[in-house]
N, C-alpha and C. Protein backbone atom coordinates (compact mmCIF):
# COMPACT_ATOMS: atom_id res chain seq x y z
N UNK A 1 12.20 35.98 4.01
CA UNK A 1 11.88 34.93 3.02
C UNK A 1 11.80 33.58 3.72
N UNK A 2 11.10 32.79 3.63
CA UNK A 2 10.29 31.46 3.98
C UNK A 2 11.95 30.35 3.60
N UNK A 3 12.64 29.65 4.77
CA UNK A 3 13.25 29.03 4.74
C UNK A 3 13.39 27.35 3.65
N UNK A 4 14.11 26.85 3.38
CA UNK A 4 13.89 25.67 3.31
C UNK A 4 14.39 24.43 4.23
N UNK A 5 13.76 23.69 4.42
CA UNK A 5 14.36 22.85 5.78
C UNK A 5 14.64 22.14 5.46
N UNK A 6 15.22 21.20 5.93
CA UNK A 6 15.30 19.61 5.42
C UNK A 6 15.74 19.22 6.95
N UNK A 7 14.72 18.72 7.53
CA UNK A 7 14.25 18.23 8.36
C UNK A 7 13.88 16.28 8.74
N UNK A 8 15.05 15.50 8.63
CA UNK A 8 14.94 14.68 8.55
C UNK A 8 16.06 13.62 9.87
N UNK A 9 15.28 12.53 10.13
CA UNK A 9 15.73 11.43 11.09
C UNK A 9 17.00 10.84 10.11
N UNK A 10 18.46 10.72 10.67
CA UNK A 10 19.68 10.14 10.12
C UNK A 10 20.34 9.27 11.64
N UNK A 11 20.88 8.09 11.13
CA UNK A 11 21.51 7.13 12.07
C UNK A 11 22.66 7.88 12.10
N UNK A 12 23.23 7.20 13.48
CA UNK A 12 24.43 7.89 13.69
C UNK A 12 25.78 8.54 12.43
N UNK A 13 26.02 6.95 11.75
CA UNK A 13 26.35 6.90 10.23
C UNK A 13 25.98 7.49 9.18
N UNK A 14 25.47 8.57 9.52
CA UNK A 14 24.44 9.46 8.40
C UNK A 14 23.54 8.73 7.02
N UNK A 15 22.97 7.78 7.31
CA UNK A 15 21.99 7.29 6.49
C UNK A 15 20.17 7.55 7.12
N UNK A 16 19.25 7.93 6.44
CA UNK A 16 17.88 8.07 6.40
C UNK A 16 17.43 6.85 5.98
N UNK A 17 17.82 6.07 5.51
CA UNK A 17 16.95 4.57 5.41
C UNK A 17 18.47 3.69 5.17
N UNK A 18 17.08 2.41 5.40
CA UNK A 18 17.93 1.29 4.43
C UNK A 18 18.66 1.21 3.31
N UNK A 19 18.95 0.14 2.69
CA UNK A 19 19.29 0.08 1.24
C UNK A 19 18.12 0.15 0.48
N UNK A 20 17.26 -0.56 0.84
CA UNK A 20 15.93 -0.90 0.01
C UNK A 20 15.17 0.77 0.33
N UNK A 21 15.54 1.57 0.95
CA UNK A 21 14.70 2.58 1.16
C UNK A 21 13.51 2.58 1.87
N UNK A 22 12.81 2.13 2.40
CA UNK A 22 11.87 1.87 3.22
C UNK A 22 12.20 2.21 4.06
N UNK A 23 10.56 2.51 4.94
CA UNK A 23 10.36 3.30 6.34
C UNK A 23 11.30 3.22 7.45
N UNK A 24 12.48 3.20 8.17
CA UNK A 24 12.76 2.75 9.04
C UNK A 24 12.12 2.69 10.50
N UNK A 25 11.20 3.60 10.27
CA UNK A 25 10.14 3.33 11.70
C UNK A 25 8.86 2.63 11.34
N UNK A 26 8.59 2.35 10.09
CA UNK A 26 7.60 1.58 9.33
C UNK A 26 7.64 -0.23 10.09
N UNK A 27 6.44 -0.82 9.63
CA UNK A 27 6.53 -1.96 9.98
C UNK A 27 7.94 -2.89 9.23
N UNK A 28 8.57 -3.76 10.34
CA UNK A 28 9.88 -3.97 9.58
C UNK A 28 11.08 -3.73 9.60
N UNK A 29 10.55 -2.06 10.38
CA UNK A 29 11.96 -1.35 10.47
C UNK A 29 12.99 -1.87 10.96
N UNK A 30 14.05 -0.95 11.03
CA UNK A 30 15.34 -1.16 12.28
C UNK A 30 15.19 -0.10 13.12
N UNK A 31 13.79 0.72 13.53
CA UNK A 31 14.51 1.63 14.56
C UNK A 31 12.81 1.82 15.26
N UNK A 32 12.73 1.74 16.25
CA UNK A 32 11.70 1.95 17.25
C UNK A 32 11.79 3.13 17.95
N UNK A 33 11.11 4.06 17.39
CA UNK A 33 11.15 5.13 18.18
C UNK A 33 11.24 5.40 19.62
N UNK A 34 11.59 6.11 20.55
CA UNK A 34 11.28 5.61 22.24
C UNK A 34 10.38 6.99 21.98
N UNK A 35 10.06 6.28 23.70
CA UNK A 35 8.48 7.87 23.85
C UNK A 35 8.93 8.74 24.17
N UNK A 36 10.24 9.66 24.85
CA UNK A 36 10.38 10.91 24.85
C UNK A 36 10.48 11.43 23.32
N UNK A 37 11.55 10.57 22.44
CA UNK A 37 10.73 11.02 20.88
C UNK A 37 9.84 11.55 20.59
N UNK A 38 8.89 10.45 20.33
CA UNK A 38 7.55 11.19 20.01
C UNK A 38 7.03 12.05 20.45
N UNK A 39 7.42 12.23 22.20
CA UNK A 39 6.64 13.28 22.50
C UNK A 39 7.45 14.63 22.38
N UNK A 40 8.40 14.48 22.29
CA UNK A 40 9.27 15.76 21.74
C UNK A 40 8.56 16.05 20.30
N UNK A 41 8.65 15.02 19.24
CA UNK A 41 7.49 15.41 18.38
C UNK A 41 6.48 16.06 18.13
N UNK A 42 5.76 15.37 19.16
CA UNK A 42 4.31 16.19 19.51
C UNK A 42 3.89 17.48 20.23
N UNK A 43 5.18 17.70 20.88
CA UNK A 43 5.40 18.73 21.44
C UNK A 43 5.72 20.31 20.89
N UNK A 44 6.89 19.22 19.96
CA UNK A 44 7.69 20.61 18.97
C UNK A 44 7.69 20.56 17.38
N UNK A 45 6.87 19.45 16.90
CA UNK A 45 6.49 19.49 15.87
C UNK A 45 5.48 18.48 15.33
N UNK A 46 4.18 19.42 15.78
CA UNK A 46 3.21 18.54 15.54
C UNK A 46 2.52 18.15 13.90
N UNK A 47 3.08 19.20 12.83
CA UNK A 47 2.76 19.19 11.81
C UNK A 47 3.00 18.15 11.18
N UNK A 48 4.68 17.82 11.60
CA UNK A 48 5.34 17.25 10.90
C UNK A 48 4.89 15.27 11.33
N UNK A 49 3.95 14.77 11.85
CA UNK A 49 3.19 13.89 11.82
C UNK A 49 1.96 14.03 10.80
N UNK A 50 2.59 12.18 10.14
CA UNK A 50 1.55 11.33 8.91
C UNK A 50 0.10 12.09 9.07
N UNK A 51 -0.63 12.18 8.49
CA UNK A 51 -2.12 12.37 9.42
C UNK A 51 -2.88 11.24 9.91
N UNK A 52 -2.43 9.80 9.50
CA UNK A 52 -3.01 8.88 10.38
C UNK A 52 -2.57 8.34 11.58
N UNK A 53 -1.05 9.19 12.18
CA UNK A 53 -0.76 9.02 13.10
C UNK A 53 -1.05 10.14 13.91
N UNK A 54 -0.97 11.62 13.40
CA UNK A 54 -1.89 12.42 14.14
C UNK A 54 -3.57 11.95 14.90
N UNK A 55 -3.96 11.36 13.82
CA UNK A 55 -5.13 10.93 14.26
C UNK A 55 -5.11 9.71 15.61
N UNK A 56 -4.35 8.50 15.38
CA UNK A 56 -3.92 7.72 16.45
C UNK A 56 -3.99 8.49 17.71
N UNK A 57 -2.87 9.63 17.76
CA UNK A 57 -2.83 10.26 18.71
C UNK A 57 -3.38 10.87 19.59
N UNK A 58 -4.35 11.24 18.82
CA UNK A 58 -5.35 12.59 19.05
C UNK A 58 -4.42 14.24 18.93
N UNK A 59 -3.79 13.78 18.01
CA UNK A 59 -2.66 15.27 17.79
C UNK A 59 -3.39 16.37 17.15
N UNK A 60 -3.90 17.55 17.14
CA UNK A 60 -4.82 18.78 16.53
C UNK A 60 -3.75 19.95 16.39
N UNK A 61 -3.01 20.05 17.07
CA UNK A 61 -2.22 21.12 16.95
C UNK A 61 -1.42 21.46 15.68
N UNK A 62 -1.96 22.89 15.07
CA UNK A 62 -0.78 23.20 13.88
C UNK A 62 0.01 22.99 13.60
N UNK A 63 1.04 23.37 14.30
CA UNK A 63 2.38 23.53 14.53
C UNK A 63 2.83 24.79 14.49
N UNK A 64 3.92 24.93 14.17
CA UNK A 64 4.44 26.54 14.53
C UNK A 64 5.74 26.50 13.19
N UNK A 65 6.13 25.83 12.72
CA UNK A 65 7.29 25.61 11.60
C UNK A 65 7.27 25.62 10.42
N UNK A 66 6.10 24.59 9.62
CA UNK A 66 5.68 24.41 8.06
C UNK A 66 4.05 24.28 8.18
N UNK A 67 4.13 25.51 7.01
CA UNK A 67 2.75 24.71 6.57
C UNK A 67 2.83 24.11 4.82
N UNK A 68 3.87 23.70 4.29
CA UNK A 68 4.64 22.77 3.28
C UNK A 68 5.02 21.93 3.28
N UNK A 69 5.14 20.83 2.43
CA UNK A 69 6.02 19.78 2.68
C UNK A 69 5.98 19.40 1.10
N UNK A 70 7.43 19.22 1.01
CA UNK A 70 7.84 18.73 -0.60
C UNK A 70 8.82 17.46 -0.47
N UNK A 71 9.06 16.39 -1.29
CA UNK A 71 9.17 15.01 -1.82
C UNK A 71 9.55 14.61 -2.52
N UNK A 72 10.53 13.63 -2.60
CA UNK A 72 10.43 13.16 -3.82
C UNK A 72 9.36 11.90 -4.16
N UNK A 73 9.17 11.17 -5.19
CA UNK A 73 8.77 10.13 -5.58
C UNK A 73 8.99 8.84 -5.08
N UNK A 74 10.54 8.49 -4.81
CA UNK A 74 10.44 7.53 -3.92
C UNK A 74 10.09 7.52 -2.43
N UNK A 75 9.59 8.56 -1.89
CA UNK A 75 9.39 9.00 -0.63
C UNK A 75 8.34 8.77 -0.55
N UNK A 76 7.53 9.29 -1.40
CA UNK A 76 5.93 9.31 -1.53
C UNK A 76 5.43 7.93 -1.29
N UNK A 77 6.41 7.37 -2.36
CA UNK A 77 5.67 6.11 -2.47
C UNK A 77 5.48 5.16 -0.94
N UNK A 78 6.62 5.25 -0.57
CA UNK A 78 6.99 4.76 0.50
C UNK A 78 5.01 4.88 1.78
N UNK A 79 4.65 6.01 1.47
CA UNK A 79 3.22 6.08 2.01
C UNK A 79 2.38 5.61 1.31
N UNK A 80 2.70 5.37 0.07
CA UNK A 80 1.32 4.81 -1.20
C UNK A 80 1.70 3.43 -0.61
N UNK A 81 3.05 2.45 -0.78
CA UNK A 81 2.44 1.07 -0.53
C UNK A 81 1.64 1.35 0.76
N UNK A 82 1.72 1.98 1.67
CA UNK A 82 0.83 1.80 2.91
C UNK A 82 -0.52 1.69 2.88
N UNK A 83 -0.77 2.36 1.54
CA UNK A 83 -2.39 2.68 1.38
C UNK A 83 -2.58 4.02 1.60
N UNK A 84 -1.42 5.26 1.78
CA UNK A 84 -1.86 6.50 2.44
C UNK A 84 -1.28 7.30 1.43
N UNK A 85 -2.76 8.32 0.47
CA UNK A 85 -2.32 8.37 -1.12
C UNK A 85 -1.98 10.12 -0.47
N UNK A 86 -1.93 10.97 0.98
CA UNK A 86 -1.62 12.16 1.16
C UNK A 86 -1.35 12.08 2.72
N UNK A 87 0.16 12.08 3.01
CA UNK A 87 0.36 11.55 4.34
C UNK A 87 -0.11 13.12 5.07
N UNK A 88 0.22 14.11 4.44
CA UNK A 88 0.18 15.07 5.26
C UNK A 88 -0.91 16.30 4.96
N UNK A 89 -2.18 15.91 4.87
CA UNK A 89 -3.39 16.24 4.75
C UNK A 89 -3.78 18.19 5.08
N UNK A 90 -3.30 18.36 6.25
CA UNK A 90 -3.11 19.45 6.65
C UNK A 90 -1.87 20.09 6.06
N UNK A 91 -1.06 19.89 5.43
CA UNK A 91 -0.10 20.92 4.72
C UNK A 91 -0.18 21.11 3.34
N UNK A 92 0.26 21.77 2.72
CA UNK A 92 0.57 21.89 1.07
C UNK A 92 1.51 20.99 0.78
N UNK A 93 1.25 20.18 -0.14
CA UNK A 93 1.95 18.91 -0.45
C UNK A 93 2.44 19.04 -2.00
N UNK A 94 3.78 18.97 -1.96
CA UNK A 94 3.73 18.70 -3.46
C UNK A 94 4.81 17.35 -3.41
N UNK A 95 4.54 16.71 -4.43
CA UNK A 95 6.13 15.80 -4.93
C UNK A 95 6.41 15.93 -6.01
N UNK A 96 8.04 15.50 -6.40
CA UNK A 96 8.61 15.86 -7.55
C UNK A 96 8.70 14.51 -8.01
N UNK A 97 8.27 14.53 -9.10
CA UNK A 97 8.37 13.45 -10.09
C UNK A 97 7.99 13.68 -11.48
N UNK A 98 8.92 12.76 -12.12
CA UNK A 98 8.72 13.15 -13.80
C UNK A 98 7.93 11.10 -14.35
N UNK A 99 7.69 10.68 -13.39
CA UNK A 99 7.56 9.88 -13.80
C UNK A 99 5.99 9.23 -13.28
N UNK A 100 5.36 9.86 -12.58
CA UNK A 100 3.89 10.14 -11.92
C UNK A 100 3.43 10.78 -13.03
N UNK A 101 2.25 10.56 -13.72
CA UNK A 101 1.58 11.58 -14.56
C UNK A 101 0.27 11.56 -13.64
N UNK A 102 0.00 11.18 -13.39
CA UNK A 102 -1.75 11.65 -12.29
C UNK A 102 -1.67 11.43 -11.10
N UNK A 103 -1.66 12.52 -10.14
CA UNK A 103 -1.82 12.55 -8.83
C UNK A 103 -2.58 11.22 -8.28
N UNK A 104 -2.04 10.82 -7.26
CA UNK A 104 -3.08 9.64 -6.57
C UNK A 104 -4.17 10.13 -5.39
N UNK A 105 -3.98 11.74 -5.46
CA UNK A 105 -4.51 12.09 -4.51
C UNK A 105 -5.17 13.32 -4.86
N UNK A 106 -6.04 14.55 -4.40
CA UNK A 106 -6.27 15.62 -4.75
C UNK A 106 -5.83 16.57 -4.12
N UNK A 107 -5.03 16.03 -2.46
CA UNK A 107 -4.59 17.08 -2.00
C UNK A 107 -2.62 17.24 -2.31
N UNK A 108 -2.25 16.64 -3.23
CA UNK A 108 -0.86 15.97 -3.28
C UNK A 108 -0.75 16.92 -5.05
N UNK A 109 -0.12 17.57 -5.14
CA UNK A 109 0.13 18.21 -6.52
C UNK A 109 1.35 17.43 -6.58
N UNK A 110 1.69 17.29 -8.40
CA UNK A 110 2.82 16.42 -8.60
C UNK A 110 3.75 17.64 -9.59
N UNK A 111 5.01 17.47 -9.55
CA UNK A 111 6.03 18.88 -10.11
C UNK A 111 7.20 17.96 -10.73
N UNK A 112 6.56 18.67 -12.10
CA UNK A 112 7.88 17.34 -13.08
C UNK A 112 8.55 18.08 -13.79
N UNK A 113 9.01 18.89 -12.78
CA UNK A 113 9.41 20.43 -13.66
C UNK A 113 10.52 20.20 -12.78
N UNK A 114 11.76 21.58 -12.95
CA UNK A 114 13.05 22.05 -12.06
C UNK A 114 12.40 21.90 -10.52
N UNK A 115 13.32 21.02 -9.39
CA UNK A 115 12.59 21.37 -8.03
C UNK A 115 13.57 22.92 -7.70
N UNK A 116 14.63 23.13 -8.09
CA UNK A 116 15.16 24.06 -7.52
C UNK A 116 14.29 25.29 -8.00
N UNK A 117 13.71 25.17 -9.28
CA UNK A 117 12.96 26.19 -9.19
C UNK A 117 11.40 26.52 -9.07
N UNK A 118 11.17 25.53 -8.55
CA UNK A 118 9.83 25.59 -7.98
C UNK A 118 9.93 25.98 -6.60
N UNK A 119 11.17 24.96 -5.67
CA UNK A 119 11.27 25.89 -4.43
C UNK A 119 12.17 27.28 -4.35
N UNK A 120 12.27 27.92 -5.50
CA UNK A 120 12.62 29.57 -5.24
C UNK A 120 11.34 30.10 -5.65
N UNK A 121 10.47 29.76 -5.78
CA UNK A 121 9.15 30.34 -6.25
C UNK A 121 8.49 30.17 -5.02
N UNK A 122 8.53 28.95 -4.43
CA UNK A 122 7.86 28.61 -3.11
C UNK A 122 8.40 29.58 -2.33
N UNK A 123 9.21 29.81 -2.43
CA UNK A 123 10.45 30.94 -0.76
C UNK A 123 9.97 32.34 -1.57
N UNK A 124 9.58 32.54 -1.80
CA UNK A 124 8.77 34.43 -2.68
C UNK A 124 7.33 34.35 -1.98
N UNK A 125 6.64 33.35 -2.11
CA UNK A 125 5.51 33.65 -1.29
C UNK A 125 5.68 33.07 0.29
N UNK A 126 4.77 34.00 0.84
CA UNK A 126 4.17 34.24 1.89
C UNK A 126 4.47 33.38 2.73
N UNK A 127 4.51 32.81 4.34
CA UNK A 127 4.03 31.81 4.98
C UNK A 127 5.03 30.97 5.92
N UNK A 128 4.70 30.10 6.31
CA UNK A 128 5.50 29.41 7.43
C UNK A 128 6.36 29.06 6.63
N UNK A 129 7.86 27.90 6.89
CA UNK A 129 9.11 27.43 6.22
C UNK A 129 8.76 26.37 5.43
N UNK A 130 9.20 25.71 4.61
CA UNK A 130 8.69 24.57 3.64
C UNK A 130 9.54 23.49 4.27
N UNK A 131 9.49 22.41 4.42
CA UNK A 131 9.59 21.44 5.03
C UNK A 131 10.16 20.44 3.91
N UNK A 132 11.30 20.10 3.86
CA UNK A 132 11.85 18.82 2.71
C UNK A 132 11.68 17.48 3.35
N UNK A 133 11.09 16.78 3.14
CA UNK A 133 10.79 15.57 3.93
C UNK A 133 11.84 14.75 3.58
N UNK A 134 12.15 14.61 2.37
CA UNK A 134 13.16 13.65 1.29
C UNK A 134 12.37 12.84 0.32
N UNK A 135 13.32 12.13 -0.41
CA UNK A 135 14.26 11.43 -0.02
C UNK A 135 15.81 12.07 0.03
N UNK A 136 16.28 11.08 0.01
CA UNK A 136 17.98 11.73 -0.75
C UNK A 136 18.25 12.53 -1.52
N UNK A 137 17.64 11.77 -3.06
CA UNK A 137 17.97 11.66 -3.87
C UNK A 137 17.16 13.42 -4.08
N UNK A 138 16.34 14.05 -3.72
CA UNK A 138 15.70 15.21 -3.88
C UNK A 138 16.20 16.06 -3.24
N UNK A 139 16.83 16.18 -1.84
CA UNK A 139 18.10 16.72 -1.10
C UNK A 139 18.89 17.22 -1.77
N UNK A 140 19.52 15.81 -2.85
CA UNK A 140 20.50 16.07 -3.57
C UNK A 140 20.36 17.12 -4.57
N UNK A 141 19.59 16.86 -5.09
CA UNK A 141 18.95 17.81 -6.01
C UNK A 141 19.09 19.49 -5.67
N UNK A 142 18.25 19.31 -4.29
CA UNK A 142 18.27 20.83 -3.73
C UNK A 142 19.13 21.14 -2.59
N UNK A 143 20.48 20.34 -2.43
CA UNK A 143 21.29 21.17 -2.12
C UNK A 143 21.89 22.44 -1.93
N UNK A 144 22.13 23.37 -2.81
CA UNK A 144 22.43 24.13 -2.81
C UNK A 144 21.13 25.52 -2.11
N UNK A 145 19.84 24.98 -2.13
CA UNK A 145 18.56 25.74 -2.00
C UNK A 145 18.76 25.74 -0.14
N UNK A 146 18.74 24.53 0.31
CA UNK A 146 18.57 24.59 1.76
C UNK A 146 19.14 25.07 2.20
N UNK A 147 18.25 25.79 3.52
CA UNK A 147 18.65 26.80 4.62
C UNK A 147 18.68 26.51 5.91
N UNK A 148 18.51 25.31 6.04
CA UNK A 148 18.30 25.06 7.31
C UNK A 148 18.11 23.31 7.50
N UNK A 149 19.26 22.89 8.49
CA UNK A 149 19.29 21.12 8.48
C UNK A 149 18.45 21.37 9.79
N UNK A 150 17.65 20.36 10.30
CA UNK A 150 17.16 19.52 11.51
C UNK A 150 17.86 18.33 11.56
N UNK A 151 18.74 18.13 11.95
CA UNK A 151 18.39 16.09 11.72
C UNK A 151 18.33 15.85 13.31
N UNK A 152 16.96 14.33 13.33
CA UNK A 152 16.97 13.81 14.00
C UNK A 152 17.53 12.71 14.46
N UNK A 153 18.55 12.92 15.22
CA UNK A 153 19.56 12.02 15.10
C UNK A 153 19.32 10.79 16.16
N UNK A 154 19.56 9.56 15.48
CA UNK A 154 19.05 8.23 16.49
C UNK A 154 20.36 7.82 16.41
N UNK A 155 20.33 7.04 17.82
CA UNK A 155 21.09 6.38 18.80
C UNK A 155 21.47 4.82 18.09
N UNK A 156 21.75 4.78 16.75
CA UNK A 156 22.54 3.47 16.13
C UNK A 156 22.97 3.93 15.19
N UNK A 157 23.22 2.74 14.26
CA UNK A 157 24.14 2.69 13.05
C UNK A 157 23.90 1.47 12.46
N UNK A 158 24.11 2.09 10.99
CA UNK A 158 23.17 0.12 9.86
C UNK A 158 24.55 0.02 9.06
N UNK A 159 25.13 0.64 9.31
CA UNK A 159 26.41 -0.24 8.04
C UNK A 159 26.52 0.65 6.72
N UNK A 160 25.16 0.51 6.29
CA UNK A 160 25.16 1.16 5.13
C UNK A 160 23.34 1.38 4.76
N UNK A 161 23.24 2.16 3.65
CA UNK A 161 21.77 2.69 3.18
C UNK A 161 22.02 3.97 2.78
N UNK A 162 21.12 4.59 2.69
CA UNK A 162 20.75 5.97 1.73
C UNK A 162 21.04 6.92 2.00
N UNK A 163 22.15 7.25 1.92
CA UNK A 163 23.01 8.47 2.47
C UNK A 163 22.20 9.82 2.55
N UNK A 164 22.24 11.07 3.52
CA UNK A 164 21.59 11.90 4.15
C UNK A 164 21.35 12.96 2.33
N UNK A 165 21.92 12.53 1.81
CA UNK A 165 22.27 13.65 0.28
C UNK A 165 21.74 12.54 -1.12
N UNK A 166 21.56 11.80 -1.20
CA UNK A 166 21.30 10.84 -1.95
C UNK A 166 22.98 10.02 -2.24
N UNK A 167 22.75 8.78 -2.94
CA UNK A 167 24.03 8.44 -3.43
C UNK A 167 24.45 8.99 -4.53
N UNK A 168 23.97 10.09 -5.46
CA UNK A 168 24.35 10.94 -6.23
C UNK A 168 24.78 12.06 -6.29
N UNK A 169 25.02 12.44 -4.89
CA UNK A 169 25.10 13.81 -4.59
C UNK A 169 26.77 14.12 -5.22
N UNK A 170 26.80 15.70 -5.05
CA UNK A 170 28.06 16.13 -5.56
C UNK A 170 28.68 16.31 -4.50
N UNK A 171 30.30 16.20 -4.87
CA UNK A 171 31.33 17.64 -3.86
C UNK A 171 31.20 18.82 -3.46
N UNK A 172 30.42 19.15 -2.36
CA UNK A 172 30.26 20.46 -2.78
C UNK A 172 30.43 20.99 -1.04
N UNK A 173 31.40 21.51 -0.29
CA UNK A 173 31.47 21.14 0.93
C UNK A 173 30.85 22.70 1.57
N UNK A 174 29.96 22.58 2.25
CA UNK A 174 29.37 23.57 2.81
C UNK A 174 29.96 23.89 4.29
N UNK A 175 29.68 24.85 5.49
CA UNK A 175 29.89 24.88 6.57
C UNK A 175 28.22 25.24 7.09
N UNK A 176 28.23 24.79 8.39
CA UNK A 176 26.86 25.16 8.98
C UNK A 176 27.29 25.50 10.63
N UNK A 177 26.16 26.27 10.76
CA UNK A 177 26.46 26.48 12.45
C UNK A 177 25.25 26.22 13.22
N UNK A 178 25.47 25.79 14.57
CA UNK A 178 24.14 25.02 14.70
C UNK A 178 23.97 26.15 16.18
N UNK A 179 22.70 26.15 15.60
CA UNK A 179 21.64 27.08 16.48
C UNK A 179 20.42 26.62 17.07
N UNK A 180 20.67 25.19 16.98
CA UNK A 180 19.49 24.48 18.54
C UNK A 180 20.29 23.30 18.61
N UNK A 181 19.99 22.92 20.05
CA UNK A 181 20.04 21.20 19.79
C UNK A 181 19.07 20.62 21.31
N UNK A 182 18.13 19.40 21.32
CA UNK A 182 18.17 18.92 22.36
C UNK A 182 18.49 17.36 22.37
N UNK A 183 18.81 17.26 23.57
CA UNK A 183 19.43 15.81 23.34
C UNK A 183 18.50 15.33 24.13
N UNK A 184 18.21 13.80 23.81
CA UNK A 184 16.85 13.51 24.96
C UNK A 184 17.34 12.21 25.86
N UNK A 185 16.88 11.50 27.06
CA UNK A 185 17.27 10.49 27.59
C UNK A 185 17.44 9.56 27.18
N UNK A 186 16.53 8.94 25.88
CA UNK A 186 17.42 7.71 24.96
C UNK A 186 17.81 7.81 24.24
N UNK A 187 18.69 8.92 24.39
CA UNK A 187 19.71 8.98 23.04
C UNK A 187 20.08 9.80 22.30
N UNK A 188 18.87 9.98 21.65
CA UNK A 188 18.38 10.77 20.35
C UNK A 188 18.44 12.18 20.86
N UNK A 189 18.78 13.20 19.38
CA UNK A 189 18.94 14.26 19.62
C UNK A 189 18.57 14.97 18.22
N UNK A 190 17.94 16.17 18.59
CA UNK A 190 17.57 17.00 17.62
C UNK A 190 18.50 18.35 17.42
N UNK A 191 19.07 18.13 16.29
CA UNK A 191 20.09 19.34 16.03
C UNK A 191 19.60 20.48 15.01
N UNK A 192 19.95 21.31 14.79
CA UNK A 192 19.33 22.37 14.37
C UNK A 192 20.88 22.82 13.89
N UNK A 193 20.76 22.97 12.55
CA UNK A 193 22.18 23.56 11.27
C UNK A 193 21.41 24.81 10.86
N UNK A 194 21.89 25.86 10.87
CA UNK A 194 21.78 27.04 9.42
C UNK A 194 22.79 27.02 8.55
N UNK A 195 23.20 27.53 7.25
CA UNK A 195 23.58 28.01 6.26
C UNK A 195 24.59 28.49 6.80
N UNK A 196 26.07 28.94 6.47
CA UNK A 196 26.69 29.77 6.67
C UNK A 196 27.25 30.23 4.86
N UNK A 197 25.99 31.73 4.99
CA UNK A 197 25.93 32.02 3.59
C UNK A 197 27.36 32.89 3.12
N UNK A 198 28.38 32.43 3.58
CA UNK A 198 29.87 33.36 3.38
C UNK A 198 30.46 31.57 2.84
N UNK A 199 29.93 30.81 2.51
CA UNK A 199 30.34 29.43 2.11
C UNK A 199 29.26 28.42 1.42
N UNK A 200 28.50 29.27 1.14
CA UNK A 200 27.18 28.41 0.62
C UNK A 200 27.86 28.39 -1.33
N UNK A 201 27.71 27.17 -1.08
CA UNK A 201 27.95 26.95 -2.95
C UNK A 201 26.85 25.86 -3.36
N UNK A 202 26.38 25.78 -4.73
CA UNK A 202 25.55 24.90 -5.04
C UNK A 202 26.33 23.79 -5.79
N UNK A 203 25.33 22.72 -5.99
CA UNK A 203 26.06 21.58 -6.88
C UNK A 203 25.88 21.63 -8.16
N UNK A 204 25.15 22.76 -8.62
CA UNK A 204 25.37 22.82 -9.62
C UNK A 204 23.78 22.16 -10.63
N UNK A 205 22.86 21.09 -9.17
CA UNK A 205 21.96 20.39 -10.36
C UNK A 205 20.92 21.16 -10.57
């Protein structure tokens, strides 16, 4: 059965953004990617690049991990102020929102329904792992669903911002065992969590 990932960049302090939520590698940010990054990126997960930065690149390659990627609403948006109404062109895109009534896009389906049960419907069919981009606050949500953490972990710390689970998340204390990691020369390191399904509990949302 087709994993769920949640595959996301967290500061040392376990936050994914700011307070305000915005890009942290976006114009503005607090965090500048270095180039073994990216090219570890490009290397080992080429999917998981915007498509207008694929394009920058000259990036073509599939990838080998997702061909999914699910969202929440404030995530999305986060690419709409940019002007970019389907960041990830080449995958199946959905976002969850109850508060979107018309897609801004045609390749971007919108799900204002249960996410937990749209992604157990997603993990029945076929295909590469589904990819949780975030935000938090949709994490939070599908806690109990994920099978699998990535975080890309950078080399600082902000004080405070949007915790790796949303700021709503529940008690709900899981164990994981980690089955990759690379660490790269500035810093940053990519860790790889599974499930340890003898302790998996949900939150319940």
């Amino acid at each position: 059965m087709r994993k769920l990932v949640y595959y996301i960049a967290s500061t040392l302090d376990g936050f994914i953004a700011g307070p305000d939520g915005s890009d942290p590698t976006g114009p503005g940010g607090f965090w500048t990617p270095s180039e073994d990054y990216l090219r570890h990126l490009i290397e080992q997960y080429p999917e998981t690049l915007p498509g207008p930065a694929r394009a920058a690149l000259g990036v073509t390659a599939e990838g080998t991990h997702f061909d999914t990627v699910v969202e929440g609403r404030k995530s999305y948006e986060v690419g709409l102020a940019a002007g970019v109404t389907d960041a990830y062109p080449h995958l199946t895109h959905l976002v969850f929102s109850r508060t979107l009534t018309e897609s801004p896009d045609p390749g971007v389906e919108l799900v204002a329904g249960d996410p937990v049960a749209r992604v157990r419907e997603l993990k029945r069919h076929g295909g590469k792992d589904i990819w949780l981009v975030g935000g938090g606050e949709l994490a939070g949500a599908l806690y109990g669903e994920i099978d699998r953490v990535i975080v890309k972990l950078s080399p600082l710390t902000i004080g405070t911002g949007i915790p790796l689970f949303g700021r709503a998340a529940g008690f709900a204390p899981n164990t994981w065992g980690l089955v990759d990691h690379t660490v790269l020369d500035s810093g940053a390191a990519f860790l790889t969590y599974d499930r340890d399904p003898a302790t998996a509990q949900s939150t319940g949302k």
